[in-house]
PDB file of N, CA and C in Angstrom:
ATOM      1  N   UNK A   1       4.879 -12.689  17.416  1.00  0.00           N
ATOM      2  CA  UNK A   1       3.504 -12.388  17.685  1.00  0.00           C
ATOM      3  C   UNK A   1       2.713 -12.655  16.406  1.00  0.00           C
ATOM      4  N   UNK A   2       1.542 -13.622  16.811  1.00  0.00           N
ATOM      5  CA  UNK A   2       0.919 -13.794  15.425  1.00  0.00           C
ATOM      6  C   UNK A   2       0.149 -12.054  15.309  1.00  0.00           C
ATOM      7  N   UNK A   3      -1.131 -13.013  14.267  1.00  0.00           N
ATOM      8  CA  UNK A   3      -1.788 -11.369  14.109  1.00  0.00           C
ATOM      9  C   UNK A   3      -3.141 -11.972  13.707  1.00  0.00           C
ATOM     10  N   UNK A   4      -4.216 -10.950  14.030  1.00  0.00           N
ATOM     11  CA  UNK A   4      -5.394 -11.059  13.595  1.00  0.00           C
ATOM     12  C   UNK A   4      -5.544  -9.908  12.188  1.00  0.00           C
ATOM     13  N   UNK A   5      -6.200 -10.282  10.799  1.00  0.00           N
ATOM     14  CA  UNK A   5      -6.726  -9.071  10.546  1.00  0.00           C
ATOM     15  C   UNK A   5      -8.136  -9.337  10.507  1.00  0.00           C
ATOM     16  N   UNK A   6      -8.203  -7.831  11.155  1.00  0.00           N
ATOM     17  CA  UNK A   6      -9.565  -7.993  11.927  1.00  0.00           C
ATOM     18  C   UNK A   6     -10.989  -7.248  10.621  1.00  0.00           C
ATOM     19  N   UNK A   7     -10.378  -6.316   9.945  1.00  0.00           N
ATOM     20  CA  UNK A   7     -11.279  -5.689   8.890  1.00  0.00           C
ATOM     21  C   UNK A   7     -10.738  -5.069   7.688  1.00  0.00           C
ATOM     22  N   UNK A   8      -9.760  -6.256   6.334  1.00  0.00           N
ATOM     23  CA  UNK A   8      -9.933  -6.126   5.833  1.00  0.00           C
ATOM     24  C   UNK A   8      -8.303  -5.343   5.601  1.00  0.00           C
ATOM     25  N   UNK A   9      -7.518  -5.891   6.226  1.00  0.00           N
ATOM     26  CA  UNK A   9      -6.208  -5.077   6.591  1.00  0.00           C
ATOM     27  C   UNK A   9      -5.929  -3.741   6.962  1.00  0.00           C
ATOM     28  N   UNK A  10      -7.612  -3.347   7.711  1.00  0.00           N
ATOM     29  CA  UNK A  10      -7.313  -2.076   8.298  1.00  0.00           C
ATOM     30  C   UNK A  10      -6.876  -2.275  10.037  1.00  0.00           C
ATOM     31  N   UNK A  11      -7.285  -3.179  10.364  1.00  0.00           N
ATOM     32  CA  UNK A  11      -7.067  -3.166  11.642  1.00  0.00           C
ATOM     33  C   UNK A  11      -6.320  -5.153  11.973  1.00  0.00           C
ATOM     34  N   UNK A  12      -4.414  -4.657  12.302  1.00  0.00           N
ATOM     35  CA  UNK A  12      -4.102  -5.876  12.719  1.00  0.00           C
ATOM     36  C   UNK A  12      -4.133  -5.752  14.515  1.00  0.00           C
ATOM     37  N   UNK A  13      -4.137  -7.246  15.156  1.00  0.00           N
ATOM     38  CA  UNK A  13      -3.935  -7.070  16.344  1.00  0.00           C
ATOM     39  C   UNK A  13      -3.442  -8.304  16.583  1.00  0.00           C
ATOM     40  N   UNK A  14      -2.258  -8.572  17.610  1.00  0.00           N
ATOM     41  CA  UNK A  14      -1.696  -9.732  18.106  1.00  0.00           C
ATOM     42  C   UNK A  14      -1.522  -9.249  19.791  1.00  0.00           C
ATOM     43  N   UNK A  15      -1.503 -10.599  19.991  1.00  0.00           N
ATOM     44  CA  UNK A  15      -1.223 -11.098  21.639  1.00  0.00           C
ATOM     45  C   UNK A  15       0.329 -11.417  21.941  1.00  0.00           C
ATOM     46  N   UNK A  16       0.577 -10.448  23.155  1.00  0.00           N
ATOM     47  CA  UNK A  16       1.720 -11.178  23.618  1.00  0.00           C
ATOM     48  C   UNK A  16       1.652 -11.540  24.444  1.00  0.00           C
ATOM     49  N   UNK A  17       3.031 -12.671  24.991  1.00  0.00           N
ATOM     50  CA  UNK A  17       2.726 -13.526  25.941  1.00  0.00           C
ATOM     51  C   UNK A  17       2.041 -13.156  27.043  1.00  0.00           C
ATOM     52  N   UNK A  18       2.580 -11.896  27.539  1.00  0.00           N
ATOM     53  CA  UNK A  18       1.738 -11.787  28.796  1.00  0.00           C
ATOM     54  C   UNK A  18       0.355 -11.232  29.021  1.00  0.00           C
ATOM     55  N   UNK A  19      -0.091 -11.186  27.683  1.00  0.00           N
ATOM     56  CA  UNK A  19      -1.869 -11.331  27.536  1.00  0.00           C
ATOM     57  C   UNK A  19      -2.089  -9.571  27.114  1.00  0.00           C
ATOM     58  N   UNK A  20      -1.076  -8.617  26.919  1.00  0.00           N
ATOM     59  CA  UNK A  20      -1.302  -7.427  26.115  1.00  0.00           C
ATOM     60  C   UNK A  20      -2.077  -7.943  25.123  1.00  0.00           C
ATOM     61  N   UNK A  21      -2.670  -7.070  24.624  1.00  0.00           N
ATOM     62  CA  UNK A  21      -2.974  -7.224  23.180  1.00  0.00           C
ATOM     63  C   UNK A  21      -2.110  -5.762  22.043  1.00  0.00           C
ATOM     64  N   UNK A  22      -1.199  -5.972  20.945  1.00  0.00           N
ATOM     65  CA  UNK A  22      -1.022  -4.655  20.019  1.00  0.00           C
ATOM     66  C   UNK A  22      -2.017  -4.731  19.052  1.00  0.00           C
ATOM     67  N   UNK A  23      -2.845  -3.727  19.054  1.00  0.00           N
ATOM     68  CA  UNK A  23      -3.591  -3.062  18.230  1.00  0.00           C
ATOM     69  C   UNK A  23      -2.951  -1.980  16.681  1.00  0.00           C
ATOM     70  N   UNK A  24      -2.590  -2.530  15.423  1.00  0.00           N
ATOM     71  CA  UNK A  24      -2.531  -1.653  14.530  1.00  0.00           C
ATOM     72  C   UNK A  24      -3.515  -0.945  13.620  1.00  0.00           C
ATOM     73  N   UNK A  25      -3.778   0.563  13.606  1.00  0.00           N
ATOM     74  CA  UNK A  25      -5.098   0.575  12.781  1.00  0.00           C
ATOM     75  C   UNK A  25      -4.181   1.498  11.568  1.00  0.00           C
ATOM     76  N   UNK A  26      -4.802   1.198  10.115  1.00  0.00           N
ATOM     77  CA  UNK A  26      -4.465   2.103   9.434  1.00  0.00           C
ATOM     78  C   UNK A  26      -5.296   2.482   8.575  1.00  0.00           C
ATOM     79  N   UNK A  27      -4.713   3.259   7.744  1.00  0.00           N
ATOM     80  CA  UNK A  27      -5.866   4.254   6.747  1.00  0.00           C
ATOM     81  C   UNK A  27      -5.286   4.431   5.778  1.00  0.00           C
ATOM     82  N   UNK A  28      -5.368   3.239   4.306  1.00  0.00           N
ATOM     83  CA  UNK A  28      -4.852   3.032   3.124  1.00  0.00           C
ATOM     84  C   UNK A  28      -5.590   4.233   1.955  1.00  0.00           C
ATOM     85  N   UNK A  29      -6.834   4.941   2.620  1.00  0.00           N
ATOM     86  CA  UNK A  29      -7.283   5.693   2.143  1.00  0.00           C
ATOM     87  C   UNK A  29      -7.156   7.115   1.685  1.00  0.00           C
ATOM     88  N   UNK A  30      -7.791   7.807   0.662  1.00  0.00           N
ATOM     89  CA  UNK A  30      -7.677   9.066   0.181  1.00  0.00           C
ATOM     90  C   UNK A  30      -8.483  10.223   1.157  1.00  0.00           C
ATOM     91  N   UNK A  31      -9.455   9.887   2.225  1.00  0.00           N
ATOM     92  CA  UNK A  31     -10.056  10.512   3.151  1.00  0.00           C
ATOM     93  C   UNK A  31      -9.901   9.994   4.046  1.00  0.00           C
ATOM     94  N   UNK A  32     -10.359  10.575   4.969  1.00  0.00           N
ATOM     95  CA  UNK A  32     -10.252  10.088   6.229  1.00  0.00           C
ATOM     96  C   UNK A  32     -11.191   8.950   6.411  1.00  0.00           C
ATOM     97  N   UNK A  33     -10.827   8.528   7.830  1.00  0.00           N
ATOM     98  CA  UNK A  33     -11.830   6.994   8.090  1.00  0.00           C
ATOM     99  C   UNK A  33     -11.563   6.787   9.181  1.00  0.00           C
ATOM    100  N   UNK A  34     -12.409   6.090   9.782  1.00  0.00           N
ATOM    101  CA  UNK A  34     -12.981   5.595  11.193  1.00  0.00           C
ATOM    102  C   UNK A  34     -12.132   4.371  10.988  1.00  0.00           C
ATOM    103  N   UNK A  35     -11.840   3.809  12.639  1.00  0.00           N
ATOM    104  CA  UNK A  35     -11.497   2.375  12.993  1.00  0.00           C
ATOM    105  C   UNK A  35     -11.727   2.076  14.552  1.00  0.00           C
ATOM    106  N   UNK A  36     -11.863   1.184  14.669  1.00  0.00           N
ATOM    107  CA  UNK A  36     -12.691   0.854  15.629  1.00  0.00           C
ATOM    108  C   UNK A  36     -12.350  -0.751  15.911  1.00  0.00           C
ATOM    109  N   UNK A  37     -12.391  -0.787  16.853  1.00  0.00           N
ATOM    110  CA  UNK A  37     -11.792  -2.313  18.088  1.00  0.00           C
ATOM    111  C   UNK A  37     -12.916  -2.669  18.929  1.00  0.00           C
ATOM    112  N   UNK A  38     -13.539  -3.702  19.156  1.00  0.00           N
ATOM    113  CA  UNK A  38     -14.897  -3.919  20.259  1.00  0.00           C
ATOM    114  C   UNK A  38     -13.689  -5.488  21.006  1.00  0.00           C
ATOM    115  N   UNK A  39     -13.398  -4.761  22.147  1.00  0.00           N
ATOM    116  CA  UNK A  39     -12.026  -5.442  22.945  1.00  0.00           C
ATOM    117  C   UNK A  39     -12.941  -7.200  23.290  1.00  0.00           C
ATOM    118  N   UNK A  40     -14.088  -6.798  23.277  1.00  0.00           N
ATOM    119  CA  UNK A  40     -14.663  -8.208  23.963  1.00  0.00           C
ATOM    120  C   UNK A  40     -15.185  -9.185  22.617  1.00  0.00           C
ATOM    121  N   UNK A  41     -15.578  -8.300  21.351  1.00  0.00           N
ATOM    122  CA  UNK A  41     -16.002  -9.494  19.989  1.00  0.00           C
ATOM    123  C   UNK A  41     -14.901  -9.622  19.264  1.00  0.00           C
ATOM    124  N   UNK A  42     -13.745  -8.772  19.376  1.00  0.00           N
ATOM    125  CA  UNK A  42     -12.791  -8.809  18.539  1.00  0.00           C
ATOM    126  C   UNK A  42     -11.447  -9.455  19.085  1.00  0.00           C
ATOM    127  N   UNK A  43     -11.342  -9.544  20.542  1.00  0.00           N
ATOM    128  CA  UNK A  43      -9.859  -9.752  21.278  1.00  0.00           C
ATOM    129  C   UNK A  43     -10.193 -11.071  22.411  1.00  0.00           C
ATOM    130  N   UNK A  44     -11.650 -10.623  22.459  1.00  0.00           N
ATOM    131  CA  UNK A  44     -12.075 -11.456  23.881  1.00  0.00           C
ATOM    132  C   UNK A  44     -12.032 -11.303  25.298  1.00  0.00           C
ATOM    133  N   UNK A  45     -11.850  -9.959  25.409  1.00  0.00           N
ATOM    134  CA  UNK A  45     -11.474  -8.933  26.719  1.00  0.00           C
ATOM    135  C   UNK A  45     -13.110  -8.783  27.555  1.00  0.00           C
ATOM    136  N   UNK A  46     -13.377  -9.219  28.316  1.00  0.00           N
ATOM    137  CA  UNK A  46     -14.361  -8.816  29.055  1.00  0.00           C
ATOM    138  C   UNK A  46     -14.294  -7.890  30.348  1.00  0.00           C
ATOM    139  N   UNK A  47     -15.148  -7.298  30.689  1.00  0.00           N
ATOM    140  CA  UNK A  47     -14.687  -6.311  31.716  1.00  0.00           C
ATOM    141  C   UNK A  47     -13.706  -4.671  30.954  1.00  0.00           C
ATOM    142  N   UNK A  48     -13.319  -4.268  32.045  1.00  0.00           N
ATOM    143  CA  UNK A  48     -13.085  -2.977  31.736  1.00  0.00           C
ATOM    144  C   UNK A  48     -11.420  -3.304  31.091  1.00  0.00           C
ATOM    145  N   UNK A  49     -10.631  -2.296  30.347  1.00  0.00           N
ATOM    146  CA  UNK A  49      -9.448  -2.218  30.282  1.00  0.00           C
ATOM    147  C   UNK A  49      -8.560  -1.844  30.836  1.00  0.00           C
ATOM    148  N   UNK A  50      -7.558  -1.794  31.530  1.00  0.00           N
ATOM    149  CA  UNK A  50      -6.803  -1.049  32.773  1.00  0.00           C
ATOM    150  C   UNK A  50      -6.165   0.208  32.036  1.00  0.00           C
ATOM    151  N   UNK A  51      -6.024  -0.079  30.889  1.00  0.00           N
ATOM    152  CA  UNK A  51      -4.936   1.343  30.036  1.00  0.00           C
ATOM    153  C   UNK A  51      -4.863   0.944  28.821  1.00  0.00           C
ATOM    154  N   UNK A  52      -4.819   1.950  28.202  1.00  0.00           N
ATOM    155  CA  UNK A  52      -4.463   1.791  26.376  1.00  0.00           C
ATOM    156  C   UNK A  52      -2.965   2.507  26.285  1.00  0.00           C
ATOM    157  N   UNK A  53      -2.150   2.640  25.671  1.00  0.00           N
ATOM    158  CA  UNK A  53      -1.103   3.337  25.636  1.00  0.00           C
ATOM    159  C   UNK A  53      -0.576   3.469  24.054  1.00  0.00           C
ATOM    160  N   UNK A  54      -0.663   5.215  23.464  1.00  0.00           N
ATOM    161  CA  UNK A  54      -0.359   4.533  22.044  1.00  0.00           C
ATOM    162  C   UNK A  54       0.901   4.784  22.578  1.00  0.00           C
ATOM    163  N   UNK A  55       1.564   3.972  21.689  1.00  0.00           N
ATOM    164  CA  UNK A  55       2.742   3.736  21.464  1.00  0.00           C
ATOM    165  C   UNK A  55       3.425   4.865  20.114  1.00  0.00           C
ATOM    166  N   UNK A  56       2.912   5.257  19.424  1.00  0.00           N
ATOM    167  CA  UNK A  56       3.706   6.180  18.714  1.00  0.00           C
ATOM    168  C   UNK A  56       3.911   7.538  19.637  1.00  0.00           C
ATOM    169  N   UNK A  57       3.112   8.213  20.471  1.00  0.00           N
ATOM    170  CA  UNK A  57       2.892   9.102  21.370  1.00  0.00           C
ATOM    171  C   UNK A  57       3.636   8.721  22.476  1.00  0.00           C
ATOM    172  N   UNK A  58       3.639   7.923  22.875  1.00  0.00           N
ATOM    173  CA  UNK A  58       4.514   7.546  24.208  1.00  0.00           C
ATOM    174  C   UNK A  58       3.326   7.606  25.596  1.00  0.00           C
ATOM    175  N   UNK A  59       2.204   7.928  25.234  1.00  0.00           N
ATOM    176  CA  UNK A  59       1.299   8.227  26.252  1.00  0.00           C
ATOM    177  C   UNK A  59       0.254   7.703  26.830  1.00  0.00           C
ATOM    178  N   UNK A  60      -0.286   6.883  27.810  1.00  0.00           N
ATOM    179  CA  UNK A  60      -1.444   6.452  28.550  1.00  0.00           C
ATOM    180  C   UNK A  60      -2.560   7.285  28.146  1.00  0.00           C
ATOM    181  N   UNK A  61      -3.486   6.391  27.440  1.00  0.00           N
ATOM    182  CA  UNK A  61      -4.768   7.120  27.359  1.00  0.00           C
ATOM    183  C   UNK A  61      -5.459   6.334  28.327  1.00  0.00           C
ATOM    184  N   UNK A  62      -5.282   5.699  29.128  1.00  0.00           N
ATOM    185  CA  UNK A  62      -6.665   5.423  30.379  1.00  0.00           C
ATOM    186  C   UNK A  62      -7.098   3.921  30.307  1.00  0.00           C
ATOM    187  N   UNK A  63      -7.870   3.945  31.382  1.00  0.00           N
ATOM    188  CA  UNK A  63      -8.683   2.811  31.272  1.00  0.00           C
ATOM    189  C   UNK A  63      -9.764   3.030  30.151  1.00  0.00           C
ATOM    190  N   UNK A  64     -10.657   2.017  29.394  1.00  0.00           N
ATOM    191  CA  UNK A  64     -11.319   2.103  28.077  1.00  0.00           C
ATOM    192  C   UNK A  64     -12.177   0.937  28.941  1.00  0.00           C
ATOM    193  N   UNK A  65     -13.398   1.340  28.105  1.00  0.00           N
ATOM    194  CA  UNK A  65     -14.305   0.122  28.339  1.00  0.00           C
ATOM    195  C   UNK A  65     -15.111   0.357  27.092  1.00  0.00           C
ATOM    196  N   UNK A  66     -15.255  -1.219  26.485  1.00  0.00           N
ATOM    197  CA  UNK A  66     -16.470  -1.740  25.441  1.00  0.00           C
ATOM    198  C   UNK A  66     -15.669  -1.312  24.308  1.00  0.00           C
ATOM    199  N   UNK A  67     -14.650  -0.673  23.836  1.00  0.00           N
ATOM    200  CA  UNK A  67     -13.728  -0.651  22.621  1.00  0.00           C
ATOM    201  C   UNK A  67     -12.980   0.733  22.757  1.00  0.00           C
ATOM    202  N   UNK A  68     -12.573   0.686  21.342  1.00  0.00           N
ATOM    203  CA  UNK A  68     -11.209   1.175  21.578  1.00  0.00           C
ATOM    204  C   UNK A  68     -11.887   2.429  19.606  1.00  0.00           C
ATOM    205  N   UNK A  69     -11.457   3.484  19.675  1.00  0.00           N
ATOM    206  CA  UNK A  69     -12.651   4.058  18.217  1.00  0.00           C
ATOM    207  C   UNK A  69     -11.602   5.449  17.910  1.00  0.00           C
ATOM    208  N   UNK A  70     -10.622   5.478  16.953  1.00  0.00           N
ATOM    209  CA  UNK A  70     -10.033   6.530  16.299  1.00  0.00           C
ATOM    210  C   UNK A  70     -10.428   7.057  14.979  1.00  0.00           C
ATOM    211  N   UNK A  71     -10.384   7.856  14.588  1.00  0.00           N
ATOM    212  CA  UNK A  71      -9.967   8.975  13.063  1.00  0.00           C
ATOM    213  C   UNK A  71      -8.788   8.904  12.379  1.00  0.00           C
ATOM    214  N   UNK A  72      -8.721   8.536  11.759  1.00  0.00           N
ATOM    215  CA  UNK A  72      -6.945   8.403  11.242  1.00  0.00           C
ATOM    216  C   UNK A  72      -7.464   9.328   9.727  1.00  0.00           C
ATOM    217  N   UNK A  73      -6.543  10.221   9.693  1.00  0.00           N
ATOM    218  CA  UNK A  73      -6.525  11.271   8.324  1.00  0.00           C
ATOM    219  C   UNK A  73      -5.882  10.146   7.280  1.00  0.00           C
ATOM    220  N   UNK A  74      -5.548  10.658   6.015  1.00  0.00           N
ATOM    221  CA  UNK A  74      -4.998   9.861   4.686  1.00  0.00           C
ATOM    222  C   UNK A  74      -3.968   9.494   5.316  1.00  0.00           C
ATOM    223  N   UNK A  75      -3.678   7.767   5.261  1.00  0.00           N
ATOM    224  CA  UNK A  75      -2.392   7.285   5.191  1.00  0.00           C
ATOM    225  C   UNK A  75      -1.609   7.434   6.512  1.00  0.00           C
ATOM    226  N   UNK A  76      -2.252   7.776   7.092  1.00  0.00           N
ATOM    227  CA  UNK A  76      -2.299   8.003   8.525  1.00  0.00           C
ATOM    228  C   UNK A  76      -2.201   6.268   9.340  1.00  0.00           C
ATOM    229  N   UNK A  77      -1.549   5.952  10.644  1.00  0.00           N
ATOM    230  CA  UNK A  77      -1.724   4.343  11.190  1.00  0.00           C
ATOM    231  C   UNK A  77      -1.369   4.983  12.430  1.00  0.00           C
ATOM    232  N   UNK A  78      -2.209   4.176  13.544  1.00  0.00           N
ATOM    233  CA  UNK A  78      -1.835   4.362  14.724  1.00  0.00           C
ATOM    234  C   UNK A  78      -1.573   2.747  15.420  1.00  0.00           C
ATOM    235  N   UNK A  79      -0.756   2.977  16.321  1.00  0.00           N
ATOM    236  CA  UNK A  79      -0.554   1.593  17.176  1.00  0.00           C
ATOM    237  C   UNK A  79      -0.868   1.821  18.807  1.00  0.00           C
ATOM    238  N   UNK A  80      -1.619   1.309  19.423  1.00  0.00           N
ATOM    239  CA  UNK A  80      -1.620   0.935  20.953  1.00  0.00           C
ATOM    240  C   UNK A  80      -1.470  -0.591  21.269  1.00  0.00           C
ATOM    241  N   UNK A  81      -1.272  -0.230  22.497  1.00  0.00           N
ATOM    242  CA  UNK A  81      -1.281  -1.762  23.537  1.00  0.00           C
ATOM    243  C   UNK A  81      -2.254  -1.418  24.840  1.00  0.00           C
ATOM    244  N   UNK A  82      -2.869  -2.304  24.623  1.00  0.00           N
ATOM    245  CA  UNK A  82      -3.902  -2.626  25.185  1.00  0.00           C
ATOM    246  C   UNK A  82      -3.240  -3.655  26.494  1.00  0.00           C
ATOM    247  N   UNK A  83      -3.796  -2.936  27.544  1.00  0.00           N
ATOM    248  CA  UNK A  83      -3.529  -3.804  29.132  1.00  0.00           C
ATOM    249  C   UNK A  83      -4.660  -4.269  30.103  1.00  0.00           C
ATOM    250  N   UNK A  84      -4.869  -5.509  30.011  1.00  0.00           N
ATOM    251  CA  UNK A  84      -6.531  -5.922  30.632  1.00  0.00           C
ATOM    252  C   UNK A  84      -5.424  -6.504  32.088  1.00  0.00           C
ATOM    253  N   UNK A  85      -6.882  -7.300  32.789  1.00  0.00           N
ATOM    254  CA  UNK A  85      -6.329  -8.225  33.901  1.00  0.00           C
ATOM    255  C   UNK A  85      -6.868  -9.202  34.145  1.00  0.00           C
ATOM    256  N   UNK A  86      -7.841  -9.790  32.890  1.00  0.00           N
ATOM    257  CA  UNK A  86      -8.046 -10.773  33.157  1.00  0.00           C
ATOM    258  C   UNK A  86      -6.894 -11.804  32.123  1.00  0.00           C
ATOM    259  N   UNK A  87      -6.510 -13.015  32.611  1.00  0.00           N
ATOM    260  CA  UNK A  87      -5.958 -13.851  32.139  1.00  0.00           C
ATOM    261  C   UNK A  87      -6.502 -15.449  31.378  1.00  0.00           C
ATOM    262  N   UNK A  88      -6.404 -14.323  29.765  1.00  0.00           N
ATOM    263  CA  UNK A  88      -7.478 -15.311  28.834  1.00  0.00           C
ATOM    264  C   UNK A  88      -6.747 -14.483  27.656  1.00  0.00           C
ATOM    265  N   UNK A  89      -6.190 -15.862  27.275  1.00  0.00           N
ATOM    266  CA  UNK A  89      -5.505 -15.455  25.757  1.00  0.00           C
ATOM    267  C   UNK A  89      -6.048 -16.414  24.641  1.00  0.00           C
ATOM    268  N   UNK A  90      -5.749 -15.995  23.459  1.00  0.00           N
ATOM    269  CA  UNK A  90      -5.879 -16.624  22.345  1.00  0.00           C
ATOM    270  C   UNK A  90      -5.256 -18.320  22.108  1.00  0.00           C
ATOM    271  N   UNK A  91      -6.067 -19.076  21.990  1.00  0.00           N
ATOM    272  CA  UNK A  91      -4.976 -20.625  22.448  1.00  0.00           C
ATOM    273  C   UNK A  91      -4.102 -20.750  21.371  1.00  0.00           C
ATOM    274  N   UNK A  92      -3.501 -20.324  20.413  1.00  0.00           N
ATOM    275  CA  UNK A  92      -2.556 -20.279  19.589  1.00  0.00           C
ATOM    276  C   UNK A  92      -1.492 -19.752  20.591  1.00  0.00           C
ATOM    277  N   UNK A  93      -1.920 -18.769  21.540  1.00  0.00           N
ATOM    278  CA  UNK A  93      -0.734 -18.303  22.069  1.00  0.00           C
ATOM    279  C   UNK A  93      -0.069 -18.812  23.775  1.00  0.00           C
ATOM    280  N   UNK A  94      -1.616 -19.573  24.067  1.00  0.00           N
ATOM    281  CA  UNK A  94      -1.332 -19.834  25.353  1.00  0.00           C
ATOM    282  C   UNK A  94      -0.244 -21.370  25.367  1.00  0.00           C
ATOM    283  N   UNK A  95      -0.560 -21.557  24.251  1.00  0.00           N
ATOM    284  CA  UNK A  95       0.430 -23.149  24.179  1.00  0.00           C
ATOM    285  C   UNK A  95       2.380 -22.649  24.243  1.00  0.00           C
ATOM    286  N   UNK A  96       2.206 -21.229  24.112  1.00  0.00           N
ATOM    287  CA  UNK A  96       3.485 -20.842  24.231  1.00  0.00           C
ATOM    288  C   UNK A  96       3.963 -19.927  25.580  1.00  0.00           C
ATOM    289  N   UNK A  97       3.144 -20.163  26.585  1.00  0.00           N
ATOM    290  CA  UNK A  97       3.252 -19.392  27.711  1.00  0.00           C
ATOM    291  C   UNK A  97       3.914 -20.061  29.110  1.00  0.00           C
ATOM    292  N   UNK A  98       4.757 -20.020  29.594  1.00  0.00           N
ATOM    293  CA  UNK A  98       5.963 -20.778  30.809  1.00  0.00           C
ATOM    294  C   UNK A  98       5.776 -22.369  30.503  1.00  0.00           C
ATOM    295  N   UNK A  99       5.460 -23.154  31.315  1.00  0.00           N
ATOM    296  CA  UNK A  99       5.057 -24.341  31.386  1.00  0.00           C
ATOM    297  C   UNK A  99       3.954 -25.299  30.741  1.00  0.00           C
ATOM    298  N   UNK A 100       2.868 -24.100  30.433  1.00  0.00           N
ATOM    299  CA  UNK A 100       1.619 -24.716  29.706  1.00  0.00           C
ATOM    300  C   UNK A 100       1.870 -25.643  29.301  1.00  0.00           C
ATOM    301  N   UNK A 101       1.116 -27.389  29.244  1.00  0.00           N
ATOM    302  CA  UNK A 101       0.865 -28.173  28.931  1.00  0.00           C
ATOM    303  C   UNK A 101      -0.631 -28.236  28.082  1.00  0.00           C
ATOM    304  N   UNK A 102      -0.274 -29.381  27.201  1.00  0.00           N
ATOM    305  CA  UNK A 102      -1.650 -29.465  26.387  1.00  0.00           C
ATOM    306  C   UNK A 102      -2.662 -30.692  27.209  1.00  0.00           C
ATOM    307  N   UNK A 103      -3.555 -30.477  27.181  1.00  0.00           N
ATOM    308  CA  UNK A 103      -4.493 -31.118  28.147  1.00  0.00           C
ATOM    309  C   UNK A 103      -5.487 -30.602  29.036  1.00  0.00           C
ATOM    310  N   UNK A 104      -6.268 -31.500  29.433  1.00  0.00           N
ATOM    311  CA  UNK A 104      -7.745 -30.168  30.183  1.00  0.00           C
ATOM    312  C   UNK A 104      -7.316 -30.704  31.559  1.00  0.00           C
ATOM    313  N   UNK A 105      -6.238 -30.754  32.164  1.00  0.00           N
ATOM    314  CA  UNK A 105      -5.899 -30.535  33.432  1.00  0.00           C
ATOM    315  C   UNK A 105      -5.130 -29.258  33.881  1.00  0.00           C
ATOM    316  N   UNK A 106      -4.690 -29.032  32.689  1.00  0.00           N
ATOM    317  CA  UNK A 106      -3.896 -27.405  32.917  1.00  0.00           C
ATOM    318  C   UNK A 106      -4.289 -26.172  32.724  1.00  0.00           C
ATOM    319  N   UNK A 107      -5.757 -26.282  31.966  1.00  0.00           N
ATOM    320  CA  UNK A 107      -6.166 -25.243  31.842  1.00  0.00           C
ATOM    321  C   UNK A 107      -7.727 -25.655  31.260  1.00  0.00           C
ATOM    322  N   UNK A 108      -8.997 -24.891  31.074  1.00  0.00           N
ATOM    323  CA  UNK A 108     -10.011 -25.129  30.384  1.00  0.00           C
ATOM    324  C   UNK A 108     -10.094 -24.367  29.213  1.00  0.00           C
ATOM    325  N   UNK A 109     -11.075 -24.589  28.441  1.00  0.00           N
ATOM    326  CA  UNK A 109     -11.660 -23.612  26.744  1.00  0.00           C
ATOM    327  C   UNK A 109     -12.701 -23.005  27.781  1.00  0.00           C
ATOM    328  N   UNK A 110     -12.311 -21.615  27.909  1.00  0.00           N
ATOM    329  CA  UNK A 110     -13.648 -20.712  28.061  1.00  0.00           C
ATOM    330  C   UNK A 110     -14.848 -20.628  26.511  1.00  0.00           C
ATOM    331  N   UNK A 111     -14.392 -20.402  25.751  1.00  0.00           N
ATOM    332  CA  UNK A 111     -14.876 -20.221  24.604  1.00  0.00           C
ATOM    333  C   UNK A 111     -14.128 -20.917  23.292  1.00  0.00           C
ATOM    334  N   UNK A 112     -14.920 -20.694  22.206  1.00  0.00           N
ATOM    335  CA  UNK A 112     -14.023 -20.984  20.751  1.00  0.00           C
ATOM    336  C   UNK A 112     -12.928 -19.978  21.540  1.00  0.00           C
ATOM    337  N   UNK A 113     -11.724 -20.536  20.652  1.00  0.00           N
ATOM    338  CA  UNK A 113     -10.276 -20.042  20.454  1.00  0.00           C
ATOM    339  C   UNK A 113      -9.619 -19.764  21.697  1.00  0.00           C
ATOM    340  N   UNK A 114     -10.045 -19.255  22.975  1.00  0.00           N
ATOM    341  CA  UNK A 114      -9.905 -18.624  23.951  1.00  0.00           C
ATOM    342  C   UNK A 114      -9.309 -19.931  24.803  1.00  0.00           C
ATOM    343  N   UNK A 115      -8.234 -19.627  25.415  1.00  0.00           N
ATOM    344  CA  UNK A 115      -7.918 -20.169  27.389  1.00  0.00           C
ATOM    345  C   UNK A 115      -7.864 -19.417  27.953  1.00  0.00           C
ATOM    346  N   UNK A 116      -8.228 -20.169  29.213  1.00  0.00           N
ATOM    347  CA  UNK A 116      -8.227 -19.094  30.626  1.00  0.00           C
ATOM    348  C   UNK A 116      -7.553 -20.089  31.521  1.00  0.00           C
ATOM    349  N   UNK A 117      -7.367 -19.509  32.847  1.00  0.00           N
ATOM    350  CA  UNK A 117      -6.981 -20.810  34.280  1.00  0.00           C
ATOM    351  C   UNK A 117      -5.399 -20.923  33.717  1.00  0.00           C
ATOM    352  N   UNK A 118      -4.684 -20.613  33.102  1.00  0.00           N
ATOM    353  CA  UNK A 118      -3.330 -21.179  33.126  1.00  0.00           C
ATOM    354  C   UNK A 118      -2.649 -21.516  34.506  1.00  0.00           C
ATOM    355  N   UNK A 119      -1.980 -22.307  34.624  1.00  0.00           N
ATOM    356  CA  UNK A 119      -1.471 -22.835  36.027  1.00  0.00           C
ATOM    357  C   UNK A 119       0.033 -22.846  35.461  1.00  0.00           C
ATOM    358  N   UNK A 120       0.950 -22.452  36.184  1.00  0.00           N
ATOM    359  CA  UNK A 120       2.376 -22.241  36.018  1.00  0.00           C
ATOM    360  C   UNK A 120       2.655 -23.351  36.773  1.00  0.00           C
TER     361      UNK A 120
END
């Protein structure tokens, strides 16, 4: 899984194949601090989220919409995975997904960086 850092090595996030996104946030700091995910400027997620789940907790926090916004105390890191339904990944990653071919018959550029339409 590659990785984005998204602010500064407080917040990494990578895509896996099947279009999750893992979210790492941490807090290299002596106080506490905010972190914060905007799923649609930062991941490319439009629409609502179906579930967040951290993963250190073991627990479903819900569907999320418009981002994702924790507190982390000193030295403190949290991890979730993020579960959408639309099918639009990062094209670094879609070139590695079943059959994908390179070419604009197999799929289109919704945006910079982004595919959508994959055809198996």
């Amino acid at each position: 899984m590659a990785h984005k850092d998204i602010t500064k090595s407080s917040i990494w996030a990578g895509q896996l194949p099947n279009g999750d996104w893992i979210v790492d946030f941490f807090n290299r700091e002596e106080i506490n601090q905010n972190r914060s995910i905007d799923f649609n400027r930062d991941l490319g997620i439009t629409g609502n989220v179906e579930n967040v789940r951290d993963l250190w907790t073991h627990s479903d926090l819900g569907s999320q919409q418009g981002g994702y916004n924790v507190e982390l105390v000193p030295h403190e890191s949290k991890i979730i995975r993020i579960k959408h339904s639309s099918r639009k990944y990062e094209a670094e990653f879609a070139s590695m997904i079943g059959s994908t071919k390179q070419g604009n018959t197999n799929f289109r550029y919704s945006e910079s960086g982004y595919v959508t339409d994959i055809q198996d």
